[in-house]
PDB file of N, CA and C in Angstrom:
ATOM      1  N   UNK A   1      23.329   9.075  36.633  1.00  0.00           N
ATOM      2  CA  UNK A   1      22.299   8.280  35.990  1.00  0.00           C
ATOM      3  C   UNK A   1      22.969   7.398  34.936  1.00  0.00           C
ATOM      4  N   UNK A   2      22.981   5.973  34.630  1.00  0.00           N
ATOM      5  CA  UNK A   2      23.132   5.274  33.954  1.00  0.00           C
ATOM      6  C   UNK A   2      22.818   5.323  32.378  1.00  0.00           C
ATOM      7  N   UNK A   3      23.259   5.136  31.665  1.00  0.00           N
ATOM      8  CA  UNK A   3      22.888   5.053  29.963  1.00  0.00           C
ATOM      9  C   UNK A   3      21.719   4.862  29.805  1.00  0.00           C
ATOM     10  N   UNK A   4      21.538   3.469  30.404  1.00  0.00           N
ATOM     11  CA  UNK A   4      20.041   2.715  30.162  1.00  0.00           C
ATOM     12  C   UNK A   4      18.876   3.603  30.547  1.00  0.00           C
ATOM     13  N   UNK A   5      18.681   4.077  31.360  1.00  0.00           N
ATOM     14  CA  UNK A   5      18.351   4.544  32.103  1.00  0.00           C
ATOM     15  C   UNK A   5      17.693   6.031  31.590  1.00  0.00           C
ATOM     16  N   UNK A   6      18.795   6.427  31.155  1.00  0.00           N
ATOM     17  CA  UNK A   6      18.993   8.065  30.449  1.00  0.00           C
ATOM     18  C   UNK A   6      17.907   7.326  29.113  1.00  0.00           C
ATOM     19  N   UNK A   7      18.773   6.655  28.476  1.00  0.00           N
ATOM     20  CA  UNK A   7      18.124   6.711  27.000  1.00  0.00           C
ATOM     21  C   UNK A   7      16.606   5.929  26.860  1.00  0.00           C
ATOM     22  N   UNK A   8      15.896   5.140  28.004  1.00  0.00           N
ATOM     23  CA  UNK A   8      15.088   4.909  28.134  1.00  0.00           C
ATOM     24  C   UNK A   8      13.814   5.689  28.524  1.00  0.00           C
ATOM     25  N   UNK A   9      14.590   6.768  29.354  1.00  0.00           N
ATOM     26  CA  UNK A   9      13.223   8.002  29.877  1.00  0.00           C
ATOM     27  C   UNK A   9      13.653   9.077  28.355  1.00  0.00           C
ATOM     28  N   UNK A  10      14.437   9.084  27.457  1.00  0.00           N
ATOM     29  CA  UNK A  10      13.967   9.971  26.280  1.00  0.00           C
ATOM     30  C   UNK A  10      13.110   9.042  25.641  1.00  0.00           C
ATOM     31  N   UNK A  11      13.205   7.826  25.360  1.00  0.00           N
ATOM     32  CA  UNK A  11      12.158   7.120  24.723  1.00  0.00           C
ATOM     33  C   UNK A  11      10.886   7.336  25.038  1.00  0.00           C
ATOM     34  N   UNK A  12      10.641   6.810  26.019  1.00  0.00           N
ATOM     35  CA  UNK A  12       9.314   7.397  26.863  1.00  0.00           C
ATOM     36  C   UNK A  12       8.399   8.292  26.741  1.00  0.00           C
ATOM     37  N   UNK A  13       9.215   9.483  26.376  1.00  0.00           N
ATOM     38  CA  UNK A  13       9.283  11.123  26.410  1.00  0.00           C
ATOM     39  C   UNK A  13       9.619  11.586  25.203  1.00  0.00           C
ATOM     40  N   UNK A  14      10.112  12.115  24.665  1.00  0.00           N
ATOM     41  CA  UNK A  14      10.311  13.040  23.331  1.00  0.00           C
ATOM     42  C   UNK A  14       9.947  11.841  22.326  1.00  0.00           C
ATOM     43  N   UNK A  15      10.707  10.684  21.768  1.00  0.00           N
ATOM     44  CA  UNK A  15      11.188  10.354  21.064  1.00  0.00           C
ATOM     45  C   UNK A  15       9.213   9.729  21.133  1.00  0.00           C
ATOM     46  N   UNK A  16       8.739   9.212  21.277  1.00  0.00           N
ATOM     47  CA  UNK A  16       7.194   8.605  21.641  1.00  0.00           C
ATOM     48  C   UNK A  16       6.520   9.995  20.430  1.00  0.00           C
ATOM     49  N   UNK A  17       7.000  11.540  21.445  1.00  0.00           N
ATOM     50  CA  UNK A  17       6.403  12.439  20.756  1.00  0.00           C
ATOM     51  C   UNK A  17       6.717  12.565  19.437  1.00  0.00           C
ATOM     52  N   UNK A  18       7.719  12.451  18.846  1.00  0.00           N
ATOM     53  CA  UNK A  18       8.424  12.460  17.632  1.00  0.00           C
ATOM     54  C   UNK A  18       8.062  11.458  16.689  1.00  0.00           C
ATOM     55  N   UNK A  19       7.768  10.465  17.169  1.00  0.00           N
ATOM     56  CA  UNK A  19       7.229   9.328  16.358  1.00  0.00           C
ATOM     57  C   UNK A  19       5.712   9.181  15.795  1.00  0.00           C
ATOM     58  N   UNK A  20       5.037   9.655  16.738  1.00  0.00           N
ATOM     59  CA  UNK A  20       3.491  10.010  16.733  1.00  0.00           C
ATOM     60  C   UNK A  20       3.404  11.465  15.681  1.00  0.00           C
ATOM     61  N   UNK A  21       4.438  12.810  15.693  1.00  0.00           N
ATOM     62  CA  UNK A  21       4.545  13.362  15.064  1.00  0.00           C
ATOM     63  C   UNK A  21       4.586  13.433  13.826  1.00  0.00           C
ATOM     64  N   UNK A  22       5.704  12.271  13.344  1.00  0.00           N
ATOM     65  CA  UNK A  22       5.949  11.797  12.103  1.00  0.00           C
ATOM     66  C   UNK A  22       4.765  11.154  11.486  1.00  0.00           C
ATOM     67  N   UNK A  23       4.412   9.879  12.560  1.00  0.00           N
ATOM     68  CA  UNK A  23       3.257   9.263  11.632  1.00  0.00           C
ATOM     69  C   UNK A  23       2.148  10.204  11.284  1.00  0.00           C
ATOM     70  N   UNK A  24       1.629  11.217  12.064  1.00  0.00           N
ATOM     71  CA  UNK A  24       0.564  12.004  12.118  1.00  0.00           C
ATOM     72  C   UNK A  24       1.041  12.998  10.303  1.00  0.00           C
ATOM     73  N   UNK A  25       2.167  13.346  10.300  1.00  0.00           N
ATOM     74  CA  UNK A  25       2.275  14.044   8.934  1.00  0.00           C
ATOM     75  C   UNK A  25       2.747  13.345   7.942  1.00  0.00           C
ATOM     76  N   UNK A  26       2.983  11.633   8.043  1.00  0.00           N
ATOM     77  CA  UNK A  26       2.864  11.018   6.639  1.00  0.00           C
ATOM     78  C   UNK A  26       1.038  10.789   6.515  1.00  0.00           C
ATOM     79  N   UNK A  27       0.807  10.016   7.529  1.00  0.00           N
ATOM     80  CA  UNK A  27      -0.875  10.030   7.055  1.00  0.00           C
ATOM     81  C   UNK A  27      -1.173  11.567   6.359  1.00  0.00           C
ATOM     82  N   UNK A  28      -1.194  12.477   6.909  1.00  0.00           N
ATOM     83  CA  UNK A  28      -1.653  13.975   6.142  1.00  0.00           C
ATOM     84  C   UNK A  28      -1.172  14.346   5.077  1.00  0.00           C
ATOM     85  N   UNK A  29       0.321  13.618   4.549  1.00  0.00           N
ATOM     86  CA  UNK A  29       0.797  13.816   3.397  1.00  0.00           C
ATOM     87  C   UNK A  29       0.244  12.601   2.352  1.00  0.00           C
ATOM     88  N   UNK A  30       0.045  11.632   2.970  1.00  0.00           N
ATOM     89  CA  UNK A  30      -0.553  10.904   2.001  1.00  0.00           C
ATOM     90  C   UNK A  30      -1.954  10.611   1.469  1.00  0.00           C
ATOM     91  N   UNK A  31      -2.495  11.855   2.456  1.00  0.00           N
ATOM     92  CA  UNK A  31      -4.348  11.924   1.896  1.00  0.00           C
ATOM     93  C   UNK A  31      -4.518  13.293   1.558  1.00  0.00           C
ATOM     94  N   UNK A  32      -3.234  13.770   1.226  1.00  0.00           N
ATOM     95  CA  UNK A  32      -3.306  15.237   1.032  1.00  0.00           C
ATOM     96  C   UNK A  32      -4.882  15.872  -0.380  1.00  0.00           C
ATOM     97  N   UNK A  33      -5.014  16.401  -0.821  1.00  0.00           N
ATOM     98  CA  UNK A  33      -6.239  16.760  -1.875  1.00  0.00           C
ATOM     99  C   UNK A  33      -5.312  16.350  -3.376  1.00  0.00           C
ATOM    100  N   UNK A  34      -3.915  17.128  -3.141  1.00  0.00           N
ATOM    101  CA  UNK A  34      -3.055  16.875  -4.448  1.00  0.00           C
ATOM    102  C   UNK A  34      -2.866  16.012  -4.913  1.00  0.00           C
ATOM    103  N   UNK A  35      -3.026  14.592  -4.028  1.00  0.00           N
ATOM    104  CA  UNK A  35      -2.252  13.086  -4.179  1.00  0.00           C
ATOM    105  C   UNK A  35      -3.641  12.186  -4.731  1.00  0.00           C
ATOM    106  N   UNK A  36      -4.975  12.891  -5.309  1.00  0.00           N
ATOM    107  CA  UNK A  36      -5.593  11.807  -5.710  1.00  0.00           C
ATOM    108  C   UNK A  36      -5.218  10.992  -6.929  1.00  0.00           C
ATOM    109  N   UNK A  37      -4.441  12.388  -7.916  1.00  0.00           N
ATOM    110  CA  UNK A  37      -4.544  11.822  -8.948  1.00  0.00           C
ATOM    111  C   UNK A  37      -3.356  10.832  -9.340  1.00  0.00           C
ATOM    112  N   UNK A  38      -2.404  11.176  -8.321  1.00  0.00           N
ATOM    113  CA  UNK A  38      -0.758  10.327  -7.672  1.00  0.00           C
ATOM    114  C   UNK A  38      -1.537   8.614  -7.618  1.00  0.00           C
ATOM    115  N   UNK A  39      -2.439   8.437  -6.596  1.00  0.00           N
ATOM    116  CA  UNK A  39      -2.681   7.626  -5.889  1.00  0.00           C
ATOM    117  C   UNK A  39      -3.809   6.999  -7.134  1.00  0.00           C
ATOM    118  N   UNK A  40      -4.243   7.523  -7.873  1.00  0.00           N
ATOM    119  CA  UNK A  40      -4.894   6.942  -9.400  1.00  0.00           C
ATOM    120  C   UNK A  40      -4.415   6.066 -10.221  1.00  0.00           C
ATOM    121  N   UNK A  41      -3.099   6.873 -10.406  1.00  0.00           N
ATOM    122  CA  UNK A  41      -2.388   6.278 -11.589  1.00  0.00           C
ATOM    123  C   UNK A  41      -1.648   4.817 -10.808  1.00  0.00           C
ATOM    124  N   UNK A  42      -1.292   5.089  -9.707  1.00  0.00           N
ATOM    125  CA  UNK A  42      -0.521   3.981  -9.185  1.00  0.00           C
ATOM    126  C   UNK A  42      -1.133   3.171  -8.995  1.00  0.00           C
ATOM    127  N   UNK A  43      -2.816   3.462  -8.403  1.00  0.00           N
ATOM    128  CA  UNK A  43      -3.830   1.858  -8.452  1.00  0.00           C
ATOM    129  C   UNK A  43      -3.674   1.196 -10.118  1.00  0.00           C
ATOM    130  N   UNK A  44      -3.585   2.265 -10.835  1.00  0.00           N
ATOM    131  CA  UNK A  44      -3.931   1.511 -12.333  1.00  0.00           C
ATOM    132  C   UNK A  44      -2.807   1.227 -13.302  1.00  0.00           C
ATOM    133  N   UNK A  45      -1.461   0.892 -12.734  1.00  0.00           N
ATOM    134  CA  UNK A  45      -0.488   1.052 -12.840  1.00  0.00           C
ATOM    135  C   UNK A  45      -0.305  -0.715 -13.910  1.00  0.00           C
ATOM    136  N   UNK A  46      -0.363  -1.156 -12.786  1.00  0.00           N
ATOM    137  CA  UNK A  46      -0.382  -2.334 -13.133  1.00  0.00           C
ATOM    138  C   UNK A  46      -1.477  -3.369 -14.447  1.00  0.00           C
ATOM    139  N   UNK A  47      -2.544  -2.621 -14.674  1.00  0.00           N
ATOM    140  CA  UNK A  47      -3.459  -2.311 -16.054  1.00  0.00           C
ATOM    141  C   UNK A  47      -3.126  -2.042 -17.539  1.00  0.00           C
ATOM    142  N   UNK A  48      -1.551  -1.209 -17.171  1.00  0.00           N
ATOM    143  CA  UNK A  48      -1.367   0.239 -17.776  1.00  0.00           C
ATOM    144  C   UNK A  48      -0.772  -0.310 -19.529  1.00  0.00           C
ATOM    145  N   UNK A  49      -0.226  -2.047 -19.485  1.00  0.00           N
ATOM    146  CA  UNK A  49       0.292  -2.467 -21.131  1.00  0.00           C
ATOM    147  C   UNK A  49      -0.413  -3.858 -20.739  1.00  0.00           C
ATOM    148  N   UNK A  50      -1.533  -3.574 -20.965  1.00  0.00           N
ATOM    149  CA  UNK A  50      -2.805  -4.754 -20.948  1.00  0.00           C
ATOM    150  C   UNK A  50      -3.166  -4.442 -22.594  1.00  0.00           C
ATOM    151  N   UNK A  51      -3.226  -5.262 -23.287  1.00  0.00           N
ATOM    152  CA  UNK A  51      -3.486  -5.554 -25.060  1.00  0.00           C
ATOM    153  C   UNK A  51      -4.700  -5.923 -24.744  1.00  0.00           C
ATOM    154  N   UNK A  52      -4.948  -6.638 -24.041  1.00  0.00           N
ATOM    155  CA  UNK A  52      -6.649  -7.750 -24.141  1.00  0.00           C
ATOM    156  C   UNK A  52      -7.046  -8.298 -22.433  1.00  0.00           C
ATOM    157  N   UNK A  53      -8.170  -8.448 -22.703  1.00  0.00           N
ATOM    158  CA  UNK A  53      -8.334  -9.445 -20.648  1.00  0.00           C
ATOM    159  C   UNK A  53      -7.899 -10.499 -20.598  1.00  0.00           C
ATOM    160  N   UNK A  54      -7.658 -10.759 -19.097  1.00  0.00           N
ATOM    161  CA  UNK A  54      -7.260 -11.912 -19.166  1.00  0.00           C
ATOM    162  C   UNK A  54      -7.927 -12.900 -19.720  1.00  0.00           C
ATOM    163  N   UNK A  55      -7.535 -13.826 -20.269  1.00  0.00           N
ATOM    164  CA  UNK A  55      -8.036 -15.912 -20.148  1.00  0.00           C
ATOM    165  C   UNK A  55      -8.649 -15.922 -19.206  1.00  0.00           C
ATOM    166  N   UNK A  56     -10.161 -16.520 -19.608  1.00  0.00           N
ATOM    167  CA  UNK A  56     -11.084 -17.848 -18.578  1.00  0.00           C
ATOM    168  C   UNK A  56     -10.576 -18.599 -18.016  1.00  0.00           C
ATOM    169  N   UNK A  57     -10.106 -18.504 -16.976  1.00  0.00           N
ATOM    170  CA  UNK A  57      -9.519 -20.039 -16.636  1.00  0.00           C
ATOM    171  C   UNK A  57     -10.520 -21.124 -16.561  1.00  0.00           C
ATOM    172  N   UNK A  58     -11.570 -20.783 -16.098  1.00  0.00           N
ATOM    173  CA  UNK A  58     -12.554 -22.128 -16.613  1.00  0.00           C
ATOM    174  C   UNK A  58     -12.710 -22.577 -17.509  1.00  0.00           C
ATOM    175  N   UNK A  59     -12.729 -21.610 -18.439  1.00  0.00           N
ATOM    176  CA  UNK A  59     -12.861 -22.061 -19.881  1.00  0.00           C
ATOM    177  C   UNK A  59     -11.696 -23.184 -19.997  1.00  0.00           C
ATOM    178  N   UNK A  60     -10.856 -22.619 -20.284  1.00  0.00           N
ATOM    179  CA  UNK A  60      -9.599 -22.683 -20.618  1.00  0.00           C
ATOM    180  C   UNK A  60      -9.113 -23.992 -19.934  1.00  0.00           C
ATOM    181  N   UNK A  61      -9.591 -25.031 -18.933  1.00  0.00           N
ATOM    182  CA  UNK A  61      -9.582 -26.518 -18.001  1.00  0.00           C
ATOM    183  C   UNK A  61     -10.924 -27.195 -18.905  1.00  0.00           C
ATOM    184  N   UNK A  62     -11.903 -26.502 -19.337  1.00  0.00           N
ATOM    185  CA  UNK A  62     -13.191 -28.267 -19.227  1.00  0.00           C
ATOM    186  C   UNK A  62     -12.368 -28.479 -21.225  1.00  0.00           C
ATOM    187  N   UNK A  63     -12.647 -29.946 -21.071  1.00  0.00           N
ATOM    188  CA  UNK A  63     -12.781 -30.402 -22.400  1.00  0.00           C
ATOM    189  C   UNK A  63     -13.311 -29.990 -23.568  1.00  0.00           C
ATOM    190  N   UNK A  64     -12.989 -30.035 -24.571  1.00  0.00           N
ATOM    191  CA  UNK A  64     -13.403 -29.183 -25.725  1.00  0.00           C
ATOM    192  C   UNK A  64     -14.950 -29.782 -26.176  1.00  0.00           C
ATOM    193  N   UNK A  65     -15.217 -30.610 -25.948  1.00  0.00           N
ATOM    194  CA  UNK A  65     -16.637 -31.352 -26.298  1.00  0.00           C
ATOM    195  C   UNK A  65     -17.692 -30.507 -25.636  1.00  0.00           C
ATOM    196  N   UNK A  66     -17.365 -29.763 -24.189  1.00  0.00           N
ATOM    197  CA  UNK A  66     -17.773 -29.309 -23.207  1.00  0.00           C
ATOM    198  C   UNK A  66     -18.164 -27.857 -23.995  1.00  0.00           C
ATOM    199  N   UNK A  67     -17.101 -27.739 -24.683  1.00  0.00           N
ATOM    200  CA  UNK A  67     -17.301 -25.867 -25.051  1.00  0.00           C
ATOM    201  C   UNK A  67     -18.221 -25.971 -26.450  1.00  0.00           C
ATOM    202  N   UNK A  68     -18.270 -26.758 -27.388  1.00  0.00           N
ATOM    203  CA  UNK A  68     -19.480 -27.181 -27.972  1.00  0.00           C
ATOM    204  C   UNK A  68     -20.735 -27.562 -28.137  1.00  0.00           C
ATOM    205  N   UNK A  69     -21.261 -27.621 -26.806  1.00  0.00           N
ATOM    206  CA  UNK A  69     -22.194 -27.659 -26.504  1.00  0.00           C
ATOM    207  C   UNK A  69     -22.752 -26.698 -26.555  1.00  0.00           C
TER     208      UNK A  69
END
């Protein structure tokens, strides 16, 4: 049997299974019950050395005559 050949029917076959394996236990590791509060901090991560909100940007474009009104 040829290389190609060989290493193409493990693809097929185990390595298909192995891959589906893997993905199947990162999804389960990454919705695990432990990881909410993981997956908390990292949404709010980027929040985390905020002093004040952002600038209006609307505001902050019309003419000042505009904001006196």
């Amino acid at each position: 049997m040829e290389t190609y050949s060989l290493l193409r029917a493990f693809a097929d076959s185990w390595m298909l299974l192995a891959m589906t394996i893997v993905f199947v236990l990162v999804i389960f590791w990454a919705l695990r019950p432990g990881s909410r509060a993981m997956h908390d901090d990292a949404a709010e991560s980027i929040f985390r050395h905020d002093a004040r909100p952002a600038r209006d940007t609307q505001t902050a474009r019309r003419p000042s005559k505009e904001l006196s009104k």
